[in-house]
Protein backbone atom coordinates (compact mmCIF):
# COMPACT_ATOMS: atom_id res chain seq x y z
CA UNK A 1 -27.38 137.63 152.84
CA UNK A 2 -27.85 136.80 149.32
CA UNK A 3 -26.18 139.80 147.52
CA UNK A 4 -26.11 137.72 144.39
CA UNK A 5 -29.12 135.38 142.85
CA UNK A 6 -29.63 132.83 139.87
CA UNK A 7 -32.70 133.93 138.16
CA UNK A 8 -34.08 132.91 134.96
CA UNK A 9 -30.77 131.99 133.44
CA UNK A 10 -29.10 135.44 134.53
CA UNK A 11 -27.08 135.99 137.83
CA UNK A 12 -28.21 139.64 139.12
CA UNK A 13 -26.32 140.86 141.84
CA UNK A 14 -26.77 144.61 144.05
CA UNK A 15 -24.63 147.05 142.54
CA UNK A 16 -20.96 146.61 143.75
CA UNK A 17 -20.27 149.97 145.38
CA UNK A 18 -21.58 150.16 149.22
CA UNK A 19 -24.91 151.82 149.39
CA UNK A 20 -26.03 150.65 146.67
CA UNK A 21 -29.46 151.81 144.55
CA UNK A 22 -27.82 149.55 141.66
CA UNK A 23 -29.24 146.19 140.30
CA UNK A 24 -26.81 144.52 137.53
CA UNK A 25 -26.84 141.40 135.61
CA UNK A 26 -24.70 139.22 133.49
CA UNK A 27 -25.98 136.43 130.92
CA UNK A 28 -22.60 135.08 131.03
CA UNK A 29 -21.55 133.78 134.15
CA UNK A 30 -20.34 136.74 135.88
CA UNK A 31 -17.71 137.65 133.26
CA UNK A 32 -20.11 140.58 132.05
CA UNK A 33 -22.30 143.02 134.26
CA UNK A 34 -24.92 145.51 132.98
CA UNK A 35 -26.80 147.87 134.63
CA UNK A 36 -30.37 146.53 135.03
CA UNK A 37 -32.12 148.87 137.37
CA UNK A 38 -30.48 152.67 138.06
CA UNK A 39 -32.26 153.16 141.55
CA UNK A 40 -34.98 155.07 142.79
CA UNK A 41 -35.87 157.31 146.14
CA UNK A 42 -38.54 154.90 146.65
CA UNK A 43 -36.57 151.74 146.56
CA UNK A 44 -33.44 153.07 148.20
CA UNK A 45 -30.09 151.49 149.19
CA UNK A 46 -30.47 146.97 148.22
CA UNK A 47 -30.05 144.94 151.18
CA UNK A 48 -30.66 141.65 150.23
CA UNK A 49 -32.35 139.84 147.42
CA UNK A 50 -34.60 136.80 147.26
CA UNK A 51 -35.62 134.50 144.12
CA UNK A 52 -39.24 134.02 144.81
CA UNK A 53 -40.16 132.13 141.07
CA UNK A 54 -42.68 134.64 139.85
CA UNK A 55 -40.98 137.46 141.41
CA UNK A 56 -37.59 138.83 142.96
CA UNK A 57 -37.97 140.08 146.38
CA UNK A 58 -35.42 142.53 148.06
CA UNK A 59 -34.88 144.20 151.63
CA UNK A 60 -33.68 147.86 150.84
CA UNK A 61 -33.42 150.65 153.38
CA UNK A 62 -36.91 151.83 152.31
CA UNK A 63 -38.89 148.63 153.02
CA UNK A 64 -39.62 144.79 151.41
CA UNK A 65 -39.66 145.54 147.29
CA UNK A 66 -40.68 143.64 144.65
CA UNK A 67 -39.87 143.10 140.73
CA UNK A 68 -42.20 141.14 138.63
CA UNK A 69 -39.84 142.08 135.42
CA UNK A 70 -36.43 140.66 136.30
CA UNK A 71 -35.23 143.58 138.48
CA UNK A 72 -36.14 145.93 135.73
CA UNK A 73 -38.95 148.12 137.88
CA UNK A 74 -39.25 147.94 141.80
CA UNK A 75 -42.92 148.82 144.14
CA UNK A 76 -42.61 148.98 147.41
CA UNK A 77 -44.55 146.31 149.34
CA UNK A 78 -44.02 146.87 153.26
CA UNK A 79 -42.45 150.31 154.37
CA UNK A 80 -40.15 149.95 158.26
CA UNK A 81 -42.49 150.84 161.15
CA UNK A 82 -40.78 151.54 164.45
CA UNK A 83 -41.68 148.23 166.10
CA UNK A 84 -39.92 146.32 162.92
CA UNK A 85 -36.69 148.29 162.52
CA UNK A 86 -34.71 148.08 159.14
CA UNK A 87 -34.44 144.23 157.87
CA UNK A 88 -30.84 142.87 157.26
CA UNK A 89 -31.73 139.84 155.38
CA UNK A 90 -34.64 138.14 154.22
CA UNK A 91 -35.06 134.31 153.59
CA UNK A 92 -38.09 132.09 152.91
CA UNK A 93 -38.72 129.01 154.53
CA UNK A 94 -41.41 126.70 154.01
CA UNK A 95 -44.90 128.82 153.13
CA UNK A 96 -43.38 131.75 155.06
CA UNK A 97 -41.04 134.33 154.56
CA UNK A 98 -38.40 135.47 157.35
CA UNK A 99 -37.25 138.73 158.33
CA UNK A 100 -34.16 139.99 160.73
CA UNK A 101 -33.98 142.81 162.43
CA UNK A 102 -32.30 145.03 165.24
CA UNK A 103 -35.90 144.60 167.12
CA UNK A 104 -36.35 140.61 166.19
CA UNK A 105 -36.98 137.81 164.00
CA UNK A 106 -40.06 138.10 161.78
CA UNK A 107 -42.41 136.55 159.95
CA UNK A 108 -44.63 136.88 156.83
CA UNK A 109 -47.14 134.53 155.51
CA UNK A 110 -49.00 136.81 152.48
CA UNK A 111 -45.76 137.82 150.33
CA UNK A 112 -44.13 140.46 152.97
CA UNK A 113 -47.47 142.55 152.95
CA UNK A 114 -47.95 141.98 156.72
CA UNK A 115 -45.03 141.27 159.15
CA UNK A 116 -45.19 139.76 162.82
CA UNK A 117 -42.59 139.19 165.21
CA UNK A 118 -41.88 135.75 166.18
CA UNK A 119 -41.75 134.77 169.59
């Protein structure tokens, strides 16, 4: 689980207290962290995070989220159904995305809009 990514020159990491809403950042290594995103009810608790160039993906307890602004505002772009479960980690390989869950592995190939379990 990637907890912790390089992205555009800053390391941004979930917050460091369990249950996390928290993004920070530091621009100096790690030696100095800033709060970049408070939370939200519609993001939830961070999971995992994923550098995807034009974007920063993450797995929260709410659903897949995205951040076009360096982690500074979150949308929601796939919300848990009952046949998914809650993903643990997410990690992109090739011209998909992957997904794990309590129910399976999964599989996205539009940006985690759409999700399908991989057999």
């Amino acid at each position: 689980m990637a907890q912790m990514i390089q992205y555009g020159g800053e390391l941004i990491r979930i917050g460091i207290k369990k249950g996390s809403k928290s993004l920070e950042y530091s621009k100096d290594g790690g030696r100095n962290w800033y709060t970049r995103f408070s939370g939200s009810s519609t993001v939830g608790d961070f999971v995992d995070l994923l550098d995807q160039g034009n974007e920063i993906l993450a797995v929260s307890t709410k659903g897949v989220c995205y951040s076009k602004d360096e982690g500074r505002n979150w949308q929601r772009r796939f919300q848990f159904t009952s046949s998914t479960g809650e993903f643990q980690m997410l990690q992109s390989h090739g011209n998909e995305l992957l997904a794990q869950s309590s129910k399976g592995l999964f599989y996205s190939r539009d940006e985690g809009r759409n999700w399908h379990r991989r057999l």
